[in-house]
PDB file of N, CA and C in Angstrom:
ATOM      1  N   UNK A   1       0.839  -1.178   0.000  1.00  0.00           N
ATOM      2  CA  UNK A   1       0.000   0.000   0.000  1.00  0.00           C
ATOM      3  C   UNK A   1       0.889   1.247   0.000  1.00  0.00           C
ATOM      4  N   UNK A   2       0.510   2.459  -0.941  1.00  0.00           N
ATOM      5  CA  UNK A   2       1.644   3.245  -0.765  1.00  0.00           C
ATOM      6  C   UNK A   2       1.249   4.059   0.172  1.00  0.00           C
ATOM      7  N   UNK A   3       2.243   4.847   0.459  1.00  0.00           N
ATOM      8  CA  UNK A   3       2.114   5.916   1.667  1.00  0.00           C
ATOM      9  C   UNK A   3       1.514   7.350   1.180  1.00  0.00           C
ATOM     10  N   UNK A   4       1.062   8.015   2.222  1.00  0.00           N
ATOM     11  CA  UNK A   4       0.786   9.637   1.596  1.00  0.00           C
ATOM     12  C   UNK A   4       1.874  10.549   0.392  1.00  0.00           C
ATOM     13  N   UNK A   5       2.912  10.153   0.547  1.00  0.00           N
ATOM     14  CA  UNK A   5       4.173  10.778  -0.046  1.00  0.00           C
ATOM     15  C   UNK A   5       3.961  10.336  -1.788  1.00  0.00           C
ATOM     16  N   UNK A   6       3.972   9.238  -1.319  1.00  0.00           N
ATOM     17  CA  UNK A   6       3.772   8.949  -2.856  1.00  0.00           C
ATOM     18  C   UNK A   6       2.792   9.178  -3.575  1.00  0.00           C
ATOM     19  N   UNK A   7       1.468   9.694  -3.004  1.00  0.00           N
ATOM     20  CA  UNK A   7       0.424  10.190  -4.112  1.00  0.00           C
ATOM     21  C   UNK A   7       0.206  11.546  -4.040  1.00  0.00           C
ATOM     22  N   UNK A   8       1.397  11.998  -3.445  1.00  0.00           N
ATOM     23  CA  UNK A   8       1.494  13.877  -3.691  1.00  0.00           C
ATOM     24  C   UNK A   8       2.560  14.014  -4.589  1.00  0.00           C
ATOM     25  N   UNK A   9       3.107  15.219  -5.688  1.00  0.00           N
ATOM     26  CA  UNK A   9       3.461  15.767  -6.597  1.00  0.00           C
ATOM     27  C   UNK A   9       4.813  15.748  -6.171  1.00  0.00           C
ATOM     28  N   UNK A  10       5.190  14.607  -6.533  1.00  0.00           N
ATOM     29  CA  UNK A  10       6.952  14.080  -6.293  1.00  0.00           C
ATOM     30  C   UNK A  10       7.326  13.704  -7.707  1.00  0.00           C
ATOM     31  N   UNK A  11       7.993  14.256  -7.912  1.00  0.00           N
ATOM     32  CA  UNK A  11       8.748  14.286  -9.217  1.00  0.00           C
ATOM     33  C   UNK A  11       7.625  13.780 -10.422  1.00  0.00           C
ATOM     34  N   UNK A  12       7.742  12.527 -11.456  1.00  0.00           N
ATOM     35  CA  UNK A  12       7.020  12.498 -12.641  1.00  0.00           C
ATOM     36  C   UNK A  12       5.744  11.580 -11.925  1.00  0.00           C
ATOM     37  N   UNK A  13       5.878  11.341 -10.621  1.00  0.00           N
ATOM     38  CA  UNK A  13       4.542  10.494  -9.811  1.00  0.00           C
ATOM     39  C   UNK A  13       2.887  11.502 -10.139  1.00  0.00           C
ATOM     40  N   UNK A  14       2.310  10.590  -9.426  1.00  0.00           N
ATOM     41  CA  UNK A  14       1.248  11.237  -9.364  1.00  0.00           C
ATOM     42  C   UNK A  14       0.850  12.850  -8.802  1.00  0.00           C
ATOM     43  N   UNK A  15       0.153  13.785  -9.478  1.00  0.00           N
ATOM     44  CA  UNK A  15      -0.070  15.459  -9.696  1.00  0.00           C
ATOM     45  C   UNK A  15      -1.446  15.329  -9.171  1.00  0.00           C
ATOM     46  N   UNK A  16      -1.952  16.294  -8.160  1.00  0.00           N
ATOM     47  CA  UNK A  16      -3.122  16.859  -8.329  1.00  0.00           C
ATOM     48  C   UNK A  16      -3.082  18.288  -8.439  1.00  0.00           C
ATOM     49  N   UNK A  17      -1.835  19.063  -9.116  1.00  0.00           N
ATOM     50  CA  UNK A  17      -2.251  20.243  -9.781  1.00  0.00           C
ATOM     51  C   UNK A  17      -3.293  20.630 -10.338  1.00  0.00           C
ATOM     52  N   UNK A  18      -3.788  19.779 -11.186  1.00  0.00           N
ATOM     53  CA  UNK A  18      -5.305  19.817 -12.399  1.00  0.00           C
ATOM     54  C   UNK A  18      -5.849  19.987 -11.416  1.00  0.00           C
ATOM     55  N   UNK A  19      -6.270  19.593 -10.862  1.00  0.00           N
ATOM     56  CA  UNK A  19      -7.403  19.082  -9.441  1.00  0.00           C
ATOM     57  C   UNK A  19      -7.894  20.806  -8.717  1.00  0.00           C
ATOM     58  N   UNK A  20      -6.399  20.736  -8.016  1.00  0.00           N
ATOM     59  CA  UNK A  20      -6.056  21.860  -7.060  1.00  0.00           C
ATOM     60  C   UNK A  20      -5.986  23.016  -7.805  1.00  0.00           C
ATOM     61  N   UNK A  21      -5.927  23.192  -8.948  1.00  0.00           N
ATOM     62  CA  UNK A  21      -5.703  24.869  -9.725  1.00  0.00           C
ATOM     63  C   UNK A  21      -7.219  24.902 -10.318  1.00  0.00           C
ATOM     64  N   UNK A  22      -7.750  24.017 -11.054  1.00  0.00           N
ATOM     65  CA  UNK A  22      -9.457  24.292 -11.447  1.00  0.00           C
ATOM     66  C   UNK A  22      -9.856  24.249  -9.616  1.00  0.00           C
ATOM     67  N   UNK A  23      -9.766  24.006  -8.787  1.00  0.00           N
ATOM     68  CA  UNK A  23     -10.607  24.591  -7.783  1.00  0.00           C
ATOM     69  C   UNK A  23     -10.555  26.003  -7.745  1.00  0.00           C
ATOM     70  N   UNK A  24      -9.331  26.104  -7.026  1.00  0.00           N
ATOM     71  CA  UNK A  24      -9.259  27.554  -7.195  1.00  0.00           C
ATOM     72  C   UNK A  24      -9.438  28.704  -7.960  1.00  0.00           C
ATOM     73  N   UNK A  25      -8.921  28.382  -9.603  1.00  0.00           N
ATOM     74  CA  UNK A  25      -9.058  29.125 -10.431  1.00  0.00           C
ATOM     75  C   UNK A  25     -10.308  29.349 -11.150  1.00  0.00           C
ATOM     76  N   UNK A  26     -11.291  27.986 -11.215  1.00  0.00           N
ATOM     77  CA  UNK A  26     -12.321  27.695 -12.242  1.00  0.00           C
ATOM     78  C   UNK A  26     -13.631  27.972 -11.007  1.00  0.00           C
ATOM     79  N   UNK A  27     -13.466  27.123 -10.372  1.00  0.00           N
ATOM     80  CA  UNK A  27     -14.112  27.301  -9.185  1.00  0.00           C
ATOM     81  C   UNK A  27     -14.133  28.345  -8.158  1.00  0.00           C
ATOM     82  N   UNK A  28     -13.489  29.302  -8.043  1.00  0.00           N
ATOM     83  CA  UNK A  28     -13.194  30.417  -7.555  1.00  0.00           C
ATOM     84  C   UNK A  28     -13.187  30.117  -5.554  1.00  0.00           C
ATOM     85  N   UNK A  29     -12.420  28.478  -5.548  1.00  0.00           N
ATOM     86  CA  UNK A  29     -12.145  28.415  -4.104  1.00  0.00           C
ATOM     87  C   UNK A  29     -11.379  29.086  -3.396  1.00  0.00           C
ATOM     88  N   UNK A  30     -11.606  29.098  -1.855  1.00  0.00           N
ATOM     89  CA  UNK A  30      -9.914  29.683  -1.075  1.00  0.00           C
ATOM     90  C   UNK A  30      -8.953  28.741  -0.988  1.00  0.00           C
ATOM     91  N   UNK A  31      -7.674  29.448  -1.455  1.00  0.00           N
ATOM     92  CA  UNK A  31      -6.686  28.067  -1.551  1.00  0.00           C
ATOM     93  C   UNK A  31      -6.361  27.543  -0.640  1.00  0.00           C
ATOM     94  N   UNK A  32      -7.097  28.178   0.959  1.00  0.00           N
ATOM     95  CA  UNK A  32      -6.588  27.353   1.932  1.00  0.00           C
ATOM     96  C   UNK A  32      -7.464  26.501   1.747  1.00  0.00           C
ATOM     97  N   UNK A  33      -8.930  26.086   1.778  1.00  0.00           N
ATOM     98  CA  UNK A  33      -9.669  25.422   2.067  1.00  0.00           C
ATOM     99  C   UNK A  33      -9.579  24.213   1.056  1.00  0.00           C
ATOM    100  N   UNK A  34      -8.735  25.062  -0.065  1.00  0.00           N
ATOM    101  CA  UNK A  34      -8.556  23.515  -1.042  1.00  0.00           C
ATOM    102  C   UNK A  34      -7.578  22.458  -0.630  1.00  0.00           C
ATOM    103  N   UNK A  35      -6.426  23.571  -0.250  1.00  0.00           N
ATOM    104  CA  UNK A  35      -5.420  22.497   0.867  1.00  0.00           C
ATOM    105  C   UNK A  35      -6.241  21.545   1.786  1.00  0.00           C
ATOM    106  N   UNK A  36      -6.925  21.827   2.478  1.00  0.00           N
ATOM    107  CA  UNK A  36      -7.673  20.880   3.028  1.00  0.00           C
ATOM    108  C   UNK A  36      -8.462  20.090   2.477  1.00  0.00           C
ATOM    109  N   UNK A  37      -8.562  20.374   1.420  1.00  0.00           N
ATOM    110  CA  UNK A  37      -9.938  19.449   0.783  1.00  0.00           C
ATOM    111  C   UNK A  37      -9.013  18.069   0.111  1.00  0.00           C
ATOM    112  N   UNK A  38      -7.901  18.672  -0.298  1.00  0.00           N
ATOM    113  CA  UNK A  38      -7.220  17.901  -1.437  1.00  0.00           C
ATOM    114  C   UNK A  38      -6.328  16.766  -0.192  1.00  0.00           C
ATOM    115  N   UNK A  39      -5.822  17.318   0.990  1.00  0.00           N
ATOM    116  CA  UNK A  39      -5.030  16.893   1.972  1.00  0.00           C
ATOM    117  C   UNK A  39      -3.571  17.398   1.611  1.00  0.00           C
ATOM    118  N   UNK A  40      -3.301  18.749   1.193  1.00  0.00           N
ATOM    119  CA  UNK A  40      -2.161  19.386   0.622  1.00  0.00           C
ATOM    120  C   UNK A  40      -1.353  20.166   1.565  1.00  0.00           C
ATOM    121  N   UNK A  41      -0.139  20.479   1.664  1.00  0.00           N
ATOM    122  CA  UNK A  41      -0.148  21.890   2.713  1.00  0.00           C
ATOM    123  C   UNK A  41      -0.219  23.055   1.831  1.00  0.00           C
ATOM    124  N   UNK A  42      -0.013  24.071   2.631  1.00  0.00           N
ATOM    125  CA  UNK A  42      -0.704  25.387   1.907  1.00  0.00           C
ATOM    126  C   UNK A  42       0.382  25.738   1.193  1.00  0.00           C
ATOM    127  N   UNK A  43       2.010  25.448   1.506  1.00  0.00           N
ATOM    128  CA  UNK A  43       2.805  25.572   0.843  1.00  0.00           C
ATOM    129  C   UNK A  43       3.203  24.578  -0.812  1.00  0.00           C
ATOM    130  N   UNK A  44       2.513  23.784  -0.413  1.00  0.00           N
ATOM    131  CA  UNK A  44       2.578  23.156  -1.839  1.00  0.00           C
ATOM    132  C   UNK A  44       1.414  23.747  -2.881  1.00  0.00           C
ATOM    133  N   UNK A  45      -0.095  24.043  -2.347  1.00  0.00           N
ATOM    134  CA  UNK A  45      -1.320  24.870  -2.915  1.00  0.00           C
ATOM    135  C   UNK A  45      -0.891  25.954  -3.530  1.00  0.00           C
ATOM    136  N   UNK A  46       0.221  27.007  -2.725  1.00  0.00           N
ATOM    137  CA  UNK A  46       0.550  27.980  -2.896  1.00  0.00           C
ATOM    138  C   UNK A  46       1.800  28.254  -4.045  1.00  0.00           C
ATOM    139  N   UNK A  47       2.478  26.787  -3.970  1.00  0.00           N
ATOM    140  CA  UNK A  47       3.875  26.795  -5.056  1.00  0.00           C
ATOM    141  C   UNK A  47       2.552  26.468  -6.034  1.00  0.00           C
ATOM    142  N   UNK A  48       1.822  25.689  -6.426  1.00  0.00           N
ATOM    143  CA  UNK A  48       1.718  25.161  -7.428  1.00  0.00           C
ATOM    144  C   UNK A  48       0.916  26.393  -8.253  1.00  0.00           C
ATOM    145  N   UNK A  49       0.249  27.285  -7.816  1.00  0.00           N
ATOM    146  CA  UNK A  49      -0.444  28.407  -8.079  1.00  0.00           C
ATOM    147  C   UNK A  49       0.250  29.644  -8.401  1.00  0.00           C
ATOM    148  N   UNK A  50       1.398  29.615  -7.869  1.00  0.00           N
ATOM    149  CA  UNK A  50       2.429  30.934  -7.986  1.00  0.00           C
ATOM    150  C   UNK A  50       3.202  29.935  -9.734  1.00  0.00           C
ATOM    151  N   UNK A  51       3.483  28.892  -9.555  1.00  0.00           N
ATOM    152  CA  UNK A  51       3.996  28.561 -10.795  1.00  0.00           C
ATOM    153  C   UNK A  51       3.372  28.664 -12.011  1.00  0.00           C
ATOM    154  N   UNK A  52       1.862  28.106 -11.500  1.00  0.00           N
ATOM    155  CA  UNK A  52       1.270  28.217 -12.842  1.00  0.00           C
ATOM    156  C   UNK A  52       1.026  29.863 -13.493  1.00  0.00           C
ATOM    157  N   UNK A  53       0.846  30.367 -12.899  1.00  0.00           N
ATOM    158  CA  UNK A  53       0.607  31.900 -13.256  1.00  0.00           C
ATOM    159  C   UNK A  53       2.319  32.139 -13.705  1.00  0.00           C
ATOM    160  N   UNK A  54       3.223  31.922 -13.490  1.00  0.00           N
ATOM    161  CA  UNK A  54       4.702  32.304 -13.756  1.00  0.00           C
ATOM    162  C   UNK A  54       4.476  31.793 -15.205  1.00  0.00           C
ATOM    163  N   UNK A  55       4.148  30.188 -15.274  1.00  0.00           N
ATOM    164  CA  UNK A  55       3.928  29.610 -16.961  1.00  0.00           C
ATOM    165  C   UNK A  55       2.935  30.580 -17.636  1.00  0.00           C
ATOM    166  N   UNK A  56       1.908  30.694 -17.022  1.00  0.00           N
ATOM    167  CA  UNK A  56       0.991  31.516 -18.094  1.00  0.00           C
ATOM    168  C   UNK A  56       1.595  32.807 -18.573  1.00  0.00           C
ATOM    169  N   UNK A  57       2.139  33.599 -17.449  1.00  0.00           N
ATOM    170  CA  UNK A  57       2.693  34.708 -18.375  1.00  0.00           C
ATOM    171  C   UNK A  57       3.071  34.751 -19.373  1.00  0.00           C
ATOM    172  N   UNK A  58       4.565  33.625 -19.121  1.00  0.00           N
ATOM    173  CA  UNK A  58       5.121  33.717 -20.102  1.00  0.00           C
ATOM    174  C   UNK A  58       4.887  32.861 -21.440  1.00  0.00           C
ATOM    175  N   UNK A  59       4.198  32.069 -20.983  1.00  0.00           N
ATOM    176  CA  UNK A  59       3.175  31.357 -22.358  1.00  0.00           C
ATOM    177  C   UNK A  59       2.087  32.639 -22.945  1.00  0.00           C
ATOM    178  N   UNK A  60       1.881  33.046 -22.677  1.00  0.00           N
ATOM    179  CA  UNK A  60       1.073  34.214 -23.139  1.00  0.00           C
ATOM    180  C   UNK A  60       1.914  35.401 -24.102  1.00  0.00           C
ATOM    181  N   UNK A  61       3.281  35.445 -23.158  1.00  0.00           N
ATOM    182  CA  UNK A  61       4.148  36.387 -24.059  1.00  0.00           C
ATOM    183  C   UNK A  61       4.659  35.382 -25.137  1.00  0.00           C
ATOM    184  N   UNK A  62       4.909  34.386 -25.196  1.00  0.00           N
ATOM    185  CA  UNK A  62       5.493  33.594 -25.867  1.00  0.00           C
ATOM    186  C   UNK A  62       5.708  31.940 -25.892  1.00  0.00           C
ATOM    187  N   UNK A  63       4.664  30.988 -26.267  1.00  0.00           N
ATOM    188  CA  UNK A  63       4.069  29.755 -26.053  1.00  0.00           C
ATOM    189  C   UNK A  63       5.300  28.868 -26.387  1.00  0.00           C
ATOM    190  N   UNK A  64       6.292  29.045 -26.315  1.00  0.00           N
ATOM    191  CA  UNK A  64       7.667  28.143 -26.682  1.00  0.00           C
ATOM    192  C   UNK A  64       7.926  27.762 -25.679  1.00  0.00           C
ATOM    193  N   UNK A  65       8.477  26.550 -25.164  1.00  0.00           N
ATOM    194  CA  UNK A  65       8.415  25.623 -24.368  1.00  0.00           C
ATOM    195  C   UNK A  65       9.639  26.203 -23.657  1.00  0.00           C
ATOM    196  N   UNK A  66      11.001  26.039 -24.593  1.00  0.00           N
ATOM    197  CA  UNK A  66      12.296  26.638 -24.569  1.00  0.00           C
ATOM    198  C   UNK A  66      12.185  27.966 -23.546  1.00  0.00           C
ATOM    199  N   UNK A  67      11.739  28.475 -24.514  1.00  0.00           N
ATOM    200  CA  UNK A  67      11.642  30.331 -23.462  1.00  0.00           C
ATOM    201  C   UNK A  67      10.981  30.227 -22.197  1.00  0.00           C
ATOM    202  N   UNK A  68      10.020  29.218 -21.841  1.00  0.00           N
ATOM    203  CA  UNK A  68       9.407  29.487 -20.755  1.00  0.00           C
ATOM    204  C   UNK A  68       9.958  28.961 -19.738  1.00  0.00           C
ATOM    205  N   UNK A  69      11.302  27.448 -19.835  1.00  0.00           N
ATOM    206  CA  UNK A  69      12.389  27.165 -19.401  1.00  0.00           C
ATOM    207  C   UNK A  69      12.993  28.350 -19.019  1.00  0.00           C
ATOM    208  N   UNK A  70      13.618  28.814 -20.110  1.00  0.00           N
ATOM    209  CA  UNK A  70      14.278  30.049 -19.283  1.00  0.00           C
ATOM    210  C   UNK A  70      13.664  31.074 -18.644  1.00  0.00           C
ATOM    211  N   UNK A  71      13.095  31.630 -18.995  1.00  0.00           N
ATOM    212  CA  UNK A  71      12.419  33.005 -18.408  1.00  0.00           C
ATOM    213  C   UNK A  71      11.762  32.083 -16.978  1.00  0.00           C
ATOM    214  N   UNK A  72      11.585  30.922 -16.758  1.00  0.00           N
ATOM    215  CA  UNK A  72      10.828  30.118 -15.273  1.00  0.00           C
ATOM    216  C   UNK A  72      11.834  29.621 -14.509  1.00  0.00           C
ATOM    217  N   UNK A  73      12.930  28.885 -15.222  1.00  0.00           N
ATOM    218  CA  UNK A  73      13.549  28.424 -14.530  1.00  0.00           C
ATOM    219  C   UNK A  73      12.887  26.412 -14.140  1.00  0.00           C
ATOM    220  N   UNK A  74      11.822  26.183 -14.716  1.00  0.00           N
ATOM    221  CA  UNK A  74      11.080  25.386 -14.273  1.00  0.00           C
ATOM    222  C   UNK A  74      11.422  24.344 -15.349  1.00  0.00           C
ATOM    223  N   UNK A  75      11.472  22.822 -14.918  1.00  0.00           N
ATOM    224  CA  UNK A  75      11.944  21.742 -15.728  1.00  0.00           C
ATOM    225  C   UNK A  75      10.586  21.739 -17.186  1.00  0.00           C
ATOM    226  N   UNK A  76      11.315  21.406 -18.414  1.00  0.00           N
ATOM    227  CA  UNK A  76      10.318  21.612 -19.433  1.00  0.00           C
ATOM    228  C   UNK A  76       9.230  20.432 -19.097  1.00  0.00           C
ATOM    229  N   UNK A  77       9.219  19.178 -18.590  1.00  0.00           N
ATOM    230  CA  UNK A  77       8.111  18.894 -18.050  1.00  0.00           C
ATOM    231  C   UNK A  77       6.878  19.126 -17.585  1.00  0.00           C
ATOM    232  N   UNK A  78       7.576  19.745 -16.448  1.00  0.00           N
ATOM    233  CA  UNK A  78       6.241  20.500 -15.624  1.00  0.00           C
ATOM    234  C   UNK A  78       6.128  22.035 -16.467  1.00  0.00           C
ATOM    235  N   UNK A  79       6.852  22.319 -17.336  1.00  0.00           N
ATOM    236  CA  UNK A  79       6.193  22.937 -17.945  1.00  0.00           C
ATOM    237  C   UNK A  79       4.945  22.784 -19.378  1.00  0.00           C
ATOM    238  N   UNK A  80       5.442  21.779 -19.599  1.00  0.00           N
ATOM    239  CA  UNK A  80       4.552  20.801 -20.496  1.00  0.00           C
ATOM    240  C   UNK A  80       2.757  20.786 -19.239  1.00  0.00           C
ATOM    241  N   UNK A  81       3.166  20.365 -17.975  1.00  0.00           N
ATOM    242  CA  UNK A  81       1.787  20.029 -17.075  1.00  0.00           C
ATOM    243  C   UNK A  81       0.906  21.334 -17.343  1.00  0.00           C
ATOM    244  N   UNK A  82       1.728  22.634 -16.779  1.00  0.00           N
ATOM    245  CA  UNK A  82       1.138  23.561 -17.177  1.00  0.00           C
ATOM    246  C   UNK A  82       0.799  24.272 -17.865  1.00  0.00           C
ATOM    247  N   UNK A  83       1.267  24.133 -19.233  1.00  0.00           N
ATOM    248  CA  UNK A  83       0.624  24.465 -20.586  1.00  0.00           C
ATOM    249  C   UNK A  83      -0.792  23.876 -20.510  1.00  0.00           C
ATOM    250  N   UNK A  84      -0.668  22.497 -20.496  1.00  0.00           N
ATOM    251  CA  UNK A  84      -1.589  21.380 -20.655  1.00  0.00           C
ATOM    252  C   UNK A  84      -3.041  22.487 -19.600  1.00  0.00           C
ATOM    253  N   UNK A  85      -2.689  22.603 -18.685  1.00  0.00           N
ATOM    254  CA  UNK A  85      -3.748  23.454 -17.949  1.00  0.00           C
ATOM    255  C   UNK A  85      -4.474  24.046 -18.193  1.00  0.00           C
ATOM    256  N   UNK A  86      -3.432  25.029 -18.534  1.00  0.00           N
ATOM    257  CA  UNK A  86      -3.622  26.364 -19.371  1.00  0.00           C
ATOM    258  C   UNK A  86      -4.574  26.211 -20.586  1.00  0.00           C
ATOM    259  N   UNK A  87      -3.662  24.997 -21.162  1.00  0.00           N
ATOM    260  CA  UNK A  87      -5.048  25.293 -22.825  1.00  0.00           C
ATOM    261  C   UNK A  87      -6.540  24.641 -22.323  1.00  0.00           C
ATOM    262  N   UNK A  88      -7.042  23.484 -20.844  1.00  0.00           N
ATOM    263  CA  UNK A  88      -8.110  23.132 -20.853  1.00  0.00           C
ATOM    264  C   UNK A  88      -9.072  23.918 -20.209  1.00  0.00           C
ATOM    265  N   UNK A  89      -8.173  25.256 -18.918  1.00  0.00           N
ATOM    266  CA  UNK A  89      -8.799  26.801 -18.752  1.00  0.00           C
ATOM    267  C   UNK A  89      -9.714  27.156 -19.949  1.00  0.00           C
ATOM    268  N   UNK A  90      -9.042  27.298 -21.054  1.00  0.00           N
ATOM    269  CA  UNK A  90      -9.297  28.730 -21.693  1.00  0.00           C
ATOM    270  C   UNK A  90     -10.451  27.664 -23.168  1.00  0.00           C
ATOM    271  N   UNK A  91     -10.823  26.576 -22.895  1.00  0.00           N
ATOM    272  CA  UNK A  91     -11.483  25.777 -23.192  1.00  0.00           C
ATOM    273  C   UNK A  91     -13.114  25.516 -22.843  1.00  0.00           C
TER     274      UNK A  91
END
């Protein structure tokens, strides 16, 4: 049986970003209360929300995967997650 660790947002494991950002964002929740809902701390609610808005910017200024590496600093992966977001938002 796995442990809590392993079904929170550890490297290419299992994400409830999707989950946790349409609450907040689509749903117009408080991100504390989603921390609780999801079983998150507020510091992970809070990274994953400050990142995605960092991707959207700069996907907005410029949808290249490359540039948003640099200008984020963020592995092109998880920048791949949050594109992916981004285009089912605006959907």
């Amino acid at each position: 049986m796995p442990h809590t660790g392993l079904l929170h947002d550890i490297g290419s494991g299992i994400s409830h970003k999707a989950l946790i950002l349409r609450k907040i964002i689509l749903e117009k929740k408080d991100p504390a209360d989603v921390a609780r809902e999801t079983n998150h701390s507020q510091k992970a609610v809070d990274r994953y929300l400050n990142d995605y808005h960092r991707v959207k910017t700069a996907y907005m200024h410029n949808p290249d995967i490359e540039y948003i590496h640099l200008v984020t600093n963020l592995s092109k992966y998880l920048i791949k997650q949050y594109v992916e977001i981004i285009c089912h938002e605006t959907n």
